[in-house]
Protein backbone atom coordinates (compact mmCIF):
# COMPACT_ATOMS: atom_id res chain seq x y z
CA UNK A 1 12.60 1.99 -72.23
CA UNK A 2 10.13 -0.87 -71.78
CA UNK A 3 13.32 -3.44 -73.63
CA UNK A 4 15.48 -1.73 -70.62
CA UNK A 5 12.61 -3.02 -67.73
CA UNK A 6 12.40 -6.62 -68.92
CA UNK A 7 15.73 -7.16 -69.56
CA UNK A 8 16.49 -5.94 -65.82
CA UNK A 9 13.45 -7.87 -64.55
CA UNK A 10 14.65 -11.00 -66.66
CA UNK A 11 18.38 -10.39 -64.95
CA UNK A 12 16.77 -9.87 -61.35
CA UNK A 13 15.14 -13.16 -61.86
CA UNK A 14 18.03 -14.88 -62.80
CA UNK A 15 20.12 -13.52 -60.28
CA UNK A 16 17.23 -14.76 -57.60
CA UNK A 17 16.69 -18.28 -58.69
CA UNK A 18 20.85 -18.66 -58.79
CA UNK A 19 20.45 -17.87 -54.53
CA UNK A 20 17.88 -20.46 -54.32
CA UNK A 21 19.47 -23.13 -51.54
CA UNK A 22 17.86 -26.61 -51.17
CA UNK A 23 18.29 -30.18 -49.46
CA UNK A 24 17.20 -33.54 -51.10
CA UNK A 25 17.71 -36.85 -51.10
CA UNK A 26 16.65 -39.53 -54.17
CA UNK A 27 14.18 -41.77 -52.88
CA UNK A 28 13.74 -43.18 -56.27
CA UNK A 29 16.07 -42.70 -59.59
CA UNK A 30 14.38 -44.47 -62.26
CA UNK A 31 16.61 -42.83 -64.82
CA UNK A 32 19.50 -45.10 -63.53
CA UNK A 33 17.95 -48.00 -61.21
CA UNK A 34 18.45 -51.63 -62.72
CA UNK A 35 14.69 -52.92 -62.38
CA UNK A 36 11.55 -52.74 -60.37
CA UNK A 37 11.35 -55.98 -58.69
CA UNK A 38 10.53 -54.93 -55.57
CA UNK A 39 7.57 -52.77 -56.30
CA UNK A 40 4.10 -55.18 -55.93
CA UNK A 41 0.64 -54.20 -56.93
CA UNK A 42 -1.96 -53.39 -54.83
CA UNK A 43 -4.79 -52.74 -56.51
CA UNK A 44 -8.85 -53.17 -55.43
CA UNK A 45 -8.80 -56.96 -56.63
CA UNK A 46 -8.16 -57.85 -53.22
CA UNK A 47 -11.56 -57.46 -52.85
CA UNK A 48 -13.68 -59.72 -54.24
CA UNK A 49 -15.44 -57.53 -56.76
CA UNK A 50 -12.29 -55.54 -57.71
CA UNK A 51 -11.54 -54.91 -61.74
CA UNK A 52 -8.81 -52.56 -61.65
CA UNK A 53 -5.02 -53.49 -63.06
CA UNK A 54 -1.68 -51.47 -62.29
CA UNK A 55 1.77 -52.16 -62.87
CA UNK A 56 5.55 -50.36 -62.69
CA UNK A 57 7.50 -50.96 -65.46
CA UNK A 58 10.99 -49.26 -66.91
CA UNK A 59 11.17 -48.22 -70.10
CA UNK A 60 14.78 -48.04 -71.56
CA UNK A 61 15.92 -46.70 -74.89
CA UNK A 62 19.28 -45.63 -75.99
CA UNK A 63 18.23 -42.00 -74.63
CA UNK A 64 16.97 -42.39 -72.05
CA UNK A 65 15.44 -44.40 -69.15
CA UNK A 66 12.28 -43.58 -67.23
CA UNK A 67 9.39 -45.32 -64.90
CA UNK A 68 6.19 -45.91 -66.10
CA UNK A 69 3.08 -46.90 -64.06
CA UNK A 70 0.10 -48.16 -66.46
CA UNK A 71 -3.45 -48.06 -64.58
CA UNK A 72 -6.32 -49.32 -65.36
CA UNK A 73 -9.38 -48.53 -63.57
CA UNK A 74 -12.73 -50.47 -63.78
CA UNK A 75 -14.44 -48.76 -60.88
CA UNK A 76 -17.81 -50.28 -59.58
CA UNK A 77 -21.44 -48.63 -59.77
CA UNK A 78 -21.06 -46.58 -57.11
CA UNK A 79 -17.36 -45.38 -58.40
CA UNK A 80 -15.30 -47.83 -56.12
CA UNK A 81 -11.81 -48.63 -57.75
CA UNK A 82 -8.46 -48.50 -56.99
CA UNK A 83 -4.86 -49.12 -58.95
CA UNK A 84 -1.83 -48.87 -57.26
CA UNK A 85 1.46 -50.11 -57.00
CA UNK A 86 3.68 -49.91 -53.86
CA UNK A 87 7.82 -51.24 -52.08
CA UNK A 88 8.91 -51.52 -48.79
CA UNK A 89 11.40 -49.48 -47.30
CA UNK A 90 13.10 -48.21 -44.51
CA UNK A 91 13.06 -44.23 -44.31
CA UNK A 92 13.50 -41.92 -41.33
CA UNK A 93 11.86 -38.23 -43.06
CA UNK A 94 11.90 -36.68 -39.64
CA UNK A 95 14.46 -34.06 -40.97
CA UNK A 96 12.26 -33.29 -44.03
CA UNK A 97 9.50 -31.21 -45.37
CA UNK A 98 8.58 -32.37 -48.41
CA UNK A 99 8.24 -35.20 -51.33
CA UNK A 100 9.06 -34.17 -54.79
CA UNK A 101 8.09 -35.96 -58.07
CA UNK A 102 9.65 -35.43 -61.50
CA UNK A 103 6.83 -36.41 -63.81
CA UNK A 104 4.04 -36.41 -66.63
CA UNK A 105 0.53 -38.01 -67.17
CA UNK A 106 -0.56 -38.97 -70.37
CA UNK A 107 -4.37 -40.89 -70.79
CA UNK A 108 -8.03 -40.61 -69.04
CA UNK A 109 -7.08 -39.68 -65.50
CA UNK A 110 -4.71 -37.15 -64.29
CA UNK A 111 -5.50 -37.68 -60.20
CA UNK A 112 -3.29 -39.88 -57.94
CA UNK A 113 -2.47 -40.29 -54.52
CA UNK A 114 1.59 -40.73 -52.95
CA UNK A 115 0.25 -43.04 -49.80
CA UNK A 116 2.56 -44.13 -47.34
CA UNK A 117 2.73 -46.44 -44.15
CA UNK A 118 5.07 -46.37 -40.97
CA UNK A 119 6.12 -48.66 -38.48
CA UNK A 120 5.91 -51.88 -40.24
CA UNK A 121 2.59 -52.18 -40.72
CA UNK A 122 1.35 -53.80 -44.44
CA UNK A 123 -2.18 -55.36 -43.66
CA UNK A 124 -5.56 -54.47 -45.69
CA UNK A 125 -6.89 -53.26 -42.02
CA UNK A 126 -4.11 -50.83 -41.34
CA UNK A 127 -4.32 -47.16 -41.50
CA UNK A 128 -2.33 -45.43 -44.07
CA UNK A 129 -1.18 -42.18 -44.86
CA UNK A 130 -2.14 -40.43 -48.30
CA UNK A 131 -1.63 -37.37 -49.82
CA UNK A 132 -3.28 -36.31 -53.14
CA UNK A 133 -2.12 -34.81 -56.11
CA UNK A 134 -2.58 -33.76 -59.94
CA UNK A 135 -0.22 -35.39 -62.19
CA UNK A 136 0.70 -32.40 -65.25
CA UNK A 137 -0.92 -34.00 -68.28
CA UNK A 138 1.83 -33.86 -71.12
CA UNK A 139 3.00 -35.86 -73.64
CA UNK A 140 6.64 -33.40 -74.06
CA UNK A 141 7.62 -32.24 -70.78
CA UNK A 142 8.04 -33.05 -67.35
CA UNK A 143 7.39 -31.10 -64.23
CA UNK A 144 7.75 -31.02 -60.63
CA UNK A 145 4.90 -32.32 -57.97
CA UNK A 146 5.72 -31.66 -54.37
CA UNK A 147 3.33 -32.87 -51.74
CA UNK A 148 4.28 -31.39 -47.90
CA UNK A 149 4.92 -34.23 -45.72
CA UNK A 150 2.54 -32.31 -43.20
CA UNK A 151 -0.50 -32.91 -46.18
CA UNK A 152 -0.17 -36.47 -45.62
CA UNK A 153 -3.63 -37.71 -43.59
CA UNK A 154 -4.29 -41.10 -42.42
CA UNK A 155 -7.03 -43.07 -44.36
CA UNK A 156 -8.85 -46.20 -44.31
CA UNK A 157 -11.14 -47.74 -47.15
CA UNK A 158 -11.12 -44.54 -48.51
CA UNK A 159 -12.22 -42.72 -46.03
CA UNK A 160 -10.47 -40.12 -43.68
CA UNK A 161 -9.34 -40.87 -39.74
CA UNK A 162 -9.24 -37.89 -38.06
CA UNK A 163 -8.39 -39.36 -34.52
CA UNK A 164 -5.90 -41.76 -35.96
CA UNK A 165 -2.63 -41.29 -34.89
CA UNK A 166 -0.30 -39.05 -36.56
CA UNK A 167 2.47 -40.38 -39.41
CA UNK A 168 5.41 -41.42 -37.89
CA UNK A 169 8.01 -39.97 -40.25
CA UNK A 170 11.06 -41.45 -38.37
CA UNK A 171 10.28 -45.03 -39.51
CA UNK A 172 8.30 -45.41 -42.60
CA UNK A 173 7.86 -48.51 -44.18
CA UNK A 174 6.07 -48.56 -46.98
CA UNK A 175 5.67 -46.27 -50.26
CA UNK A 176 2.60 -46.64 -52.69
CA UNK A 177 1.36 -44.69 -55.99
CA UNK A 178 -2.61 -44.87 -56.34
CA UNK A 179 -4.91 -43.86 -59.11
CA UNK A 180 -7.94 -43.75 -57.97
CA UNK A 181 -12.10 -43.93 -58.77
CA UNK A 182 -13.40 -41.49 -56.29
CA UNK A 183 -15.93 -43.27 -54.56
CA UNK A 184 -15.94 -40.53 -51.50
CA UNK A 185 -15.03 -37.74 -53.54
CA UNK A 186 -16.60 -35.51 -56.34
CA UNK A 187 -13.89 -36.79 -58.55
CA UNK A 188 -14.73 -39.93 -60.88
CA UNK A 189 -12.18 -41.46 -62.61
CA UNK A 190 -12.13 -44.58 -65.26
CA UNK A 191 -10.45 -45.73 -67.45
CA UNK A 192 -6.62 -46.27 -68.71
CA UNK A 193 -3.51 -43.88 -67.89
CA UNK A 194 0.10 -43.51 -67.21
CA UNK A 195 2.08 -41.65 -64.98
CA UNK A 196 6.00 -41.28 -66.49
CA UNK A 197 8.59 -40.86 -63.94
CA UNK A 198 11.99 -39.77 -63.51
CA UNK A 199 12.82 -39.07 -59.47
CA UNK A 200 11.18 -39.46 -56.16
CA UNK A 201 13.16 -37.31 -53.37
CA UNK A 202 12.18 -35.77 -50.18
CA UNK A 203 12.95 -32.14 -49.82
CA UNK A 204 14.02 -29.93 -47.11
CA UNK A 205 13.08 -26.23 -46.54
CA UNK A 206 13.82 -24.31 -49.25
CA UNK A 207 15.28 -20.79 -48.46
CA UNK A 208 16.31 -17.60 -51.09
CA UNK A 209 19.33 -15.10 -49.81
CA UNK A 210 18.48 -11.46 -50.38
CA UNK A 211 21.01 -10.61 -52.41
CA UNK A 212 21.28 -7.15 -50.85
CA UNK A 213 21.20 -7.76 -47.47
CA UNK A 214 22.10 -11.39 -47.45
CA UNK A 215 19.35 -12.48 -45.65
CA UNK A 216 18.48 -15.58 -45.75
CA UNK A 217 14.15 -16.10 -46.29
CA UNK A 218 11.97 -19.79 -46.17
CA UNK A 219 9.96 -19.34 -49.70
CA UNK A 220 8.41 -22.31 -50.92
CA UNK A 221 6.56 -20.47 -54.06
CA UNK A 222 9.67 -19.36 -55.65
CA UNK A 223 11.13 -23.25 -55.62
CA UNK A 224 8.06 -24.72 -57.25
CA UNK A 225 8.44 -22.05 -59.53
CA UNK A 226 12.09 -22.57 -59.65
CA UNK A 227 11.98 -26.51 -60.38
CA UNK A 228 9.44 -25.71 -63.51
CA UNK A 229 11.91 -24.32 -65.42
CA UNK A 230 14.59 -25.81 -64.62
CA UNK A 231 12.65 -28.91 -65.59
CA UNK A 232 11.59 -28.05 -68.37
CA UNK A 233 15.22 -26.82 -69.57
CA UNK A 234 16.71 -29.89 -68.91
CA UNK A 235 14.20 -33.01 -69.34
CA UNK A 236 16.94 -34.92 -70.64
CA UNK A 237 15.86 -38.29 -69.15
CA UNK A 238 12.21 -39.29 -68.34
CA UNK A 239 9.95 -42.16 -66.55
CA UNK A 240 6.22 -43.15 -66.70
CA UNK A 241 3.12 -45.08 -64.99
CA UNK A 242 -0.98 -46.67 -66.77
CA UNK A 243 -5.40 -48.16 -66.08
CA UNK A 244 -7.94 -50.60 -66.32
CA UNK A 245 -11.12 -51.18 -66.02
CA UNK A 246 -12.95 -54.58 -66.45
CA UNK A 247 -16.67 -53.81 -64.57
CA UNK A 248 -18.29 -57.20 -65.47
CA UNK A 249 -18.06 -61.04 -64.68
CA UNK A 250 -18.08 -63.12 -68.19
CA UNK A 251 -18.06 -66.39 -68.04
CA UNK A 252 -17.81 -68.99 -71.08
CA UNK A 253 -19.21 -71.78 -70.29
CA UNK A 254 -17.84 -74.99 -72.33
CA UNK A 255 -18.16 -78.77 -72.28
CA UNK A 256 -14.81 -79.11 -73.51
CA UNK A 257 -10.99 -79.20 -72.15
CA UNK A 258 -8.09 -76.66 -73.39
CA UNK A 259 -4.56 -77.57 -72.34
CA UNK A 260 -1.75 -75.55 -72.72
CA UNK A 261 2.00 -77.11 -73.04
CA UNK A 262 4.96 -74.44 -73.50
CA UNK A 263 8.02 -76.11 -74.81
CA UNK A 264 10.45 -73.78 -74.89
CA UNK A 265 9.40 -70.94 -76.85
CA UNK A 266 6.89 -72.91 -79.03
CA UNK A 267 3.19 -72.68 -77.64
CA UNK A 268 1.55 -75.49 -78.26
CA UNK A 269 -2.23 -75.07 -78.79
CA UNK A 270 -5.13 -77.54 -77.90
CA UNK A 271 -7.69 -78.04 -80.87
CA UNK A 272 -11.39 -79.62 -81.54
CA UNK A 273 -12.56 -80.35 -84.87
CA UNK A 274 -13.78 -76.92 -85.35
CA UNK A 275 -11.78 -74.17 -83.10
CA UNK A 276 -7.90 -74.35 -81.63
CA UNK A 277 -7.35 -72.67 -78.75
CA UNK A 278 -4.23 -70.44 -79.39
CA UNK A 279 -4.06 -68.64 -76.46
CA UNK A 280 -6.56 -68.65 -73.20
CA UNK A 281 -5.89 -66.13 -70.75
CA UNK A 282 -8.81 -67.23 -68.45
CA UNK A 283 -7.19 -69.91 -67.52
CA UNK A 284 -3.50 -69.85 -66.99
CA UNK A 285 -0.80 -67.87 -67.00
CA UNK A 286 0.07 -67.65 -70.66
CA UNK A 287 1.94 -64.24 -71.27
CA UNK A 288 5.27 -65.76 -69.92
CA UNK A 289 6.26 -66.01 -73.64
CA UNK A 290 5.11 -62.63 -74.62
CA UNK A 291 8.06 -60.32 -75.14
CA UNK A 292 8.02 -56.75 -76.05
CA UNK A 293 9.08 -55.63 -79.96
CA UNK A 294 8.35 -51.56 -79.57
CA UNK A 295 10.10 -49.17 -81.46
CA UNK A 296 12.80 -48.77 -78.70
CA UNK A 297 15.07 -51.46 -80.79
CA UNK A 298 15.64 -47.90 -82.76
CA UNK A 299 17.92 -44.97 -81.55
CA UNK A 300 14.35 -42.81 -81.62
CA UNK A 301 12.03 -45.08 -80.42
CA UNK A 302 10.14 -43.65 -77.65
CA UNK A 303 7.18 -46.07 -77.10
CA UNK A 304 6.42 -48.64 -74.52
CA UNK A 305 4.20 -51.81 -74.44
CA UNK A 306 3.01 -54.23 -71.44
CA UNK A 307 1.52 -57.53 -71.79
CA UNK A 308 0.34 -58.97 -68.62
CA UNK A 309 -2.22 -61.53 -66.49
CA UNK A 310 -5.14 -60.20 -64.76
CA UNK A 311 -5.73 -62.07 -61.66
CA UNK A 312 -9.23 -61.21 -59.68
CA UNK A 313 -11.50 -62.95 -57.27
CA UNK A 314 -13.84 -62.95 -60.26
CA UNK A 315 -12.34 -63.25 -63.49
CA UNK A 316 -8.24 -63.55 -65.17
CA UNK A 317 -7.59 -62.14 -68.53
CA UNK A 318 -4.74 -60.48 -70.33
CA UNK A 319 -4.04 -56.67 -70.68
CA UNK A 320 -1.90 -55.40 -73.50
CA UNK A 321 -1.33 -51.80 -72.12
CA UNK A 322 0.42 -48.73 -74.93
CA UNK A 323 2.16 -45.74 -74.47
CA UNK A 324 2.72 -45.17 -77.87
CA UNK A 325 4.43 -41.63 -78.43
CA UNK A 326 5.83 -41.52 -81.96
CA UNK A 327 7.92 -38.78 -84.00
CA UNK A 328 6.83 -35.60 -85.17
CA UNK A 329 6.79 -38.08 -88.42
CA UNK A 330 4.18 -39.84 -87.22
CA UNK A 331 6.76 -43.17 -87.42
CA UNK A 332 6.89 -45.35 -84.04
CA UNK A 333 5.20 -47.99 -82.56
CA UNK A 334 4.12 -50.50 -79.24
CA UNK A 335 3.89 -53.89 -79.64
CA UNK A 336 4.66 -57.73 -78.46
CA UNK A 337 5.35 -60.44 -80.15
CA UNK A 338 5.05 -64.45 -78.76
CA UNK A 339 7.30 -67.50 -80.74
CA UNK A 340 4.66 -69.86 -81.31
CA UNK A 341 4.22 -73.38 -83.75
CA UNK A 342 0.51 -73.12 -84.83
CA UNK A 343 -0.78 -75.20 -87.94
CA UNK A 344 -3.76 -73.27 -89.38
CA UNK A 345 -4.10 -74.82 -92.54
CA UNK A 346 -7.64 -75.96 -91.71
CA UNK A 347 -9.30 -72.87 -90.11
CA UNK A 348 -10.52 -69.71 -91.91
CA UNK A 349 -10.26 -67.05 -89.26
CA UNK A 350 -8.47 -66.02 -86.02
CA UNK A 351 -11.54 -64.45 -83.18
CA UNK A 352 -10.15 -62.60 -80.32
CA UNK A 353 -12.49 -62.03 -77.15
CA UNK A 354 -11.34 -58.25 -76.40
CA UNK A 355 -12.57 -54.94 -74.78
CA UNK A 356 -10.42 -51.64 -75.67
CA UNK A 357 -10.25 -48.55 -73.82
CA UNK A 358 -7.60 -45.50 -73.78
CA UNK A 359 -6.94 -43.09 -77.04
CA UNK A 360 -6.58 -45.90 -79.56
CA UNK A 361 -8.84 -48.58 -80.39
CA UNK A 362 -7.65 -49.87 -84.00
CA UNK A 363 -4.78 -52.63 -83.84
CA UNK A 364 -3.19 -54.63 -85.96
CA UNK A 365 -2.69 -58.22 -85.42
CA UNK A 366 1.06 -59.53 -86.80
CA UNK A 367 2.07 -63.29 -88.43
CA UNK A 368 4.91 -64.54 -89.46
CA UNK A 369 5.80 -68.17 -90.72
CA UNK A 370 8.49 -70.46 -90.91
CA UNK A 371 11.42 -69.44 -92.68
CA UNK A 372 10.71 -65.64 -92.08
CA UNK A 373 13.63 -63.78 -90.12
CA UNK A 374 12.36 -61.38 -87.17
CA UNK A 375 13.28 -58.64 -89.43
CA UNK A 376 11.53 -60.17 -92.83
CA UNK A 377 7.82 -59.84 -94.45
CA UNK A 378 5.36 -59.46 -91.71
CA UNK A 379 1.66 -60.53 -92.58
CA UNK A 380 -0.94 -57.95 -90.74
CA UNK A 381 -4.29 -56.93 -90.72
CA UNK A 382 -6.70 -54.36 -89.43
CA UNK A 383 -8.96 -54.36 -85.92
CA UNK A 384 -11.37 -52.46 -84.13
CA UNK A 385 -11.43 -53.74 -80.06
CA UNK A 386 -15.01 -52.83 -78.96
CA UNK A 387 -15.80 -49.78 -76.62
CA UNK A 388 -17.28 -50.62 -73.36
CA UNK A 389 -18.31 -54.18 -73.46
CA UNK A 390 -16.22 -57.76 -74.14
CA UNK A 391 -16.84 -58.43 -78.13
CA UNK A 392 -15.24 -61.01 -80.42
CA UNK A 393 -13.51 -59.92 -83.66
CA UNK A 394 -13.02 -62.01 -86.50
CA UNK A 395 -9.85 -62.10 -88.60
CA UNK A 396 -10.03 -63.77 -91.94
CA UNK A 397 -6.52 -65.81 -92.39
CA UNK A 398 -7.02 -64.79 -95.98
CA UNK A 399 -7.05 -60.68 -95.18
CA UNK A 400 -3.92 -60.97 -93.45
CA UNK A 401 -1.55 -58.88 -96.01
CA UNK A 402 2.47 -59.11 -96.47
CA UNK A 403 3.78 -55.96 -95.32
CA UNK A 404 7.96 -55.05 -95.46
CA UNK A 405 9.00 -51.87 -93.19
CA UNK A 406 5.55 -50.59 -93.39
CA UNK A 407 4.99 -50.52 -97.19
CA UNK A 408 2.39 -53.07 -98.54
CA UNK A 409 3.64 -55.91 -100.54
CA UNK A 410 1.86 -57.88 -103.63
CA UNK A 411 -0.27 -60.90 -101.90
CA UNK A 412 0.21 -63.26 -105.26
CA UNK A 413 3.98 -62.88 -104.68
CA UNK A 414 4.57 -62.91 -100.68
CA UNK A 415 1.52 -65.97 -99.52
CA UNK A 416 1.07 -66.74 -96.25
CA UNK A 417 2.12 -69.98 -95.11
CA UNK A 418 -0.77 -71.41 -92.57
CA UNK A 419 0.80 -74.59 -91.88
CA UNK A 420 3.62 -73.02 -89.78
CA UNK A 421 2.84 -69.64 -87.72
CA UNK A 422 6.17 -69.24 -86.06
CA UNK A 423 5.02 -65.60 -84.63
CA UNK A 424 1.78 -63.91 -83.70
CA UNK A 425 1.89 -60.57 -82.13
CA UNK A 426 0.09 -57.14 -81.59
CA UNK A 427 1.14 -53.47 -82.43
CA UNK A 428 -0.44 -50.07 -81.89
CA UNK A 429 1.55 -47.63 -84.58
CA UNK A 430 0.20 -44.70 -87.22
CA UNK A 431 1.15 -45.79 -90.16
CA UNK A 432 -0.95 -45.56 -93.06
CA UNK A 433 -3.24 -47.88 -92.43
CA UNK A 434 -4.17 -46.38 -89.31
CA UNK A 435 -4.05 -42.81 -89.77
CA UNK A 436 -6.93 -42.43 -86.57
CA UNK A 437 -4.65 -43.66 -84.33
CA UNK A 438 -3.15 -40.71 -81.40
CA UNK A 439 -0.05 -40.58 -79.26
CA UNK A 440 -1.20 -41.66 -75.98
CA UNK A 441 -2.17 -44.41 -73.24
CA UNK A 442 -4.78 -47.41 -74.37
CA UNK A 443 -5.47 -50.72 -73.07
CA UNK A 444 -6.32 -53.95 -74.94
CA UNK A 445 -8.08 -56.23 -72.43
CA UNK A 446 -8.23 -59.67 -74.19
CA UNK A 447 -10.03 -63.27 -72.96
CA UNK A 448 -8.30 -65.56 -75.00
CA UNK A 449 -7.68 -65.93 -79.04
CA UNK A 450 -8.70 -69.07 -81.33
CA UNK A 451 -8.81 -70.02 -84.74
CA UNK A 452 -12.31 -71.50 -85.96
CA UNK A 453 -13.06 -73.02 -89.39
């Protein structure tokens, strides 16, 4: 008897959800759409004492392709800090209700804001229009966020404008995602994330037809129901978004002169008798070489890995931000790689001037010399990035260990040749060797990198 209800309840259901009529149009596909050129940060650094990073990124595999914004929010004492991306556009929502996301959070913050401006304005001092929202913290499935157009209020700095005038839905202009501190709000957020994403659309009203009468009833609790499981039951393509959060000014001060020259794809680094610059991200723009080497290059790779400048009133430094999400074998991995000609032979140890935050904070640094393939003996070895505060590791060139697919090689047999590092590069995995690592978001903030004697 009780089988007999929930089958007919289960049937009812079905039959309901099938009668379920709705209107949308894609704002954004980022399963299909070629790149994200258009969309431009804006992020608190344009204030002067803004520390916060964000970027859009797509991440394509051979299953699937998604969006991913990384954020990285380094809010001030009193909770200040804002990362945000955003694109111009030309929209007339006047026939719509509602704005629909298709994604998943993964990291240290899970609240974000859609914000949107009208009429053509784009200035610091305008108003604009925001509407909050959750993002469903995940690292296997996707759902549905739907914000009512009618939720949207107009801001400024943060704070709300009650007498500003109202959102002009037949010409807006501009589209933004925010993550956010909190400085106004109970909330506090800090620290790295990433929101995945699939599809923006706006919605219209969504109705149901009685199936026994045939009328035809506005019900907006059934759809959000509704779009969870049909979500969930058909996640075949995904998309994602990530956090920083540098809170203090370091400088280094230093009597002497480091020039960069790229030829190419060799960097060429500036030396003193006792330390060579390899790479200083304080001072130019030096991650034009970097190139991702994730485990996407594999049918099952499912990972993604930024490396990017930093540019503040204050301070410039590099960010290496992770989404690593490996297999239930634990295999997979994030990473970049730079083509470099370094001669080492007369230093003893590679220092790196980092700060980590996010779920992992062991790395491995990668070499490879002349001679080696892209695909041959890697040398690696073993860091911790400090919590919190800027710290400098040191690597001893004599620790760095040949390594083949993962498995650990005999030293004696496989040396490392210092006099010609062709490759340097950095990987987040869970291998072995790092059996503390987690799926998840992290963020490698990183000054420069030298080798000393």
């Amino acid at each position: 008897m009780h089988y007999y209800h929930v089958l007919s309840s289960i049937t009812i259901f079905i039959m309901l959800l099938q009668s379920i009529k709705m209107e949308k149009v894609t704002l954004f596909d980022f399963t299909t759409m070629k790149n994200v050129e258009n969309w431009m940060e804006i992020s608190d650094t344009v204030r002067s004492v803004g520390m916060s990073k964000a970027v859009l990124v797509l991440q394509k595999t051979e299953q699937f392709q998604r969006g991913i914004f990384f954020n990285l929010l380094n809010p001030q004492p009193n909770g200040a800090a804002f990362a945000g991306v955003r694109i111009p556009i030309t929209w007339n929502l006047t026939d719509y209700q509602s704005i629909e996301m298709i994604c998943r959070g993964q990291g240290s913050n899970d609240h974000y804001k859609f914000v949107l401006r009208h009429n053509g304005e784009s200035s610091n001092e305008d108003v604009t229009y925001e509407c909050f929202f959750n993002a469903p913290m995940s690292n296997e499935n996707f759902s549905s966020i739907v914000c009512s157009l009618s939720d949207f209020k107009p801001y400024y700095r943060g704070r709300e404008l009650p007498d500003a005038q109202p959102l002009n839905l037949a010409n807006i202009t501009m589209f933004g995602l925010q993550a956010y501190g909190g400085v106004y709000s109970n909330i506090k957020q800090k620290g790295v994330s990433a929101l995945e994403i699939e599809i923006i659309s706006a919605i219209k009203e969504i109705t149901i037809v009685d199936m026994s009468t045939g009328t035809v009833v506005p019900v907006l609790g059934v759809f959000k129901l509704y779009v969870d499981i049909h979500i969930l039951n058909n996640h075949l393509q995904r998309i994602c978004i990530h956090l920083i959060d540098p809170t203090q000014l370091y400088l280094e001060l230093s009597d002497l002169v480091f020039q960069y020259h790229s030829r190419g794809n060799d960097m060429i680094a500036s030396t003193t008798s006792n330390v060579q610059t390899l790479f200083d991200f304080t001072r130019t723009d030096q991650v034009g070489n970097w190139i991702e080497c994730s485990d996407t290059i594999k049918t099952t790779g499912m990972s993604k890995a930024v490396f990017i400048i930093q540019k503040t009133q204050l301070i410039q430094r590099a960010i290496f931000f992770t989404l690593f999400n490996p297999r239930p074998n634990k295999t997979g991995f994030a990473a970049v790689r730079c083509d470099t000609n370094f001669d080492l032979s007369d230093y003893h140890y590679i220092i790196i001037k980092c700060r980590g935050q996010g779920i992992n904070f062991k790395y491995k640094m990668l070499l490879r010399h002349k001679g080696l393939e892209k695909s041959a003996v890697v040398f690696g070895q073993i860091f911790t990035a400090p919590e919190n505060e800027f710290g400098t590791i040191k690597l001893p060139l004599a620790d760095f260990k040949p390594y083949y697919r993962g498995q650990e090689l005999l030293q004696d047999e496989n040396p490392l040749d210092t006099t010609s590092i062709t490759s340097i590069g950095l990987k987040v995995d869970m291998s072995p060797y790092l059996p503390e690592n987690q799926a998840g978001v992290a963020a490698l903030e990183i000054d420069w990198i030298k080798a000393i004697k």
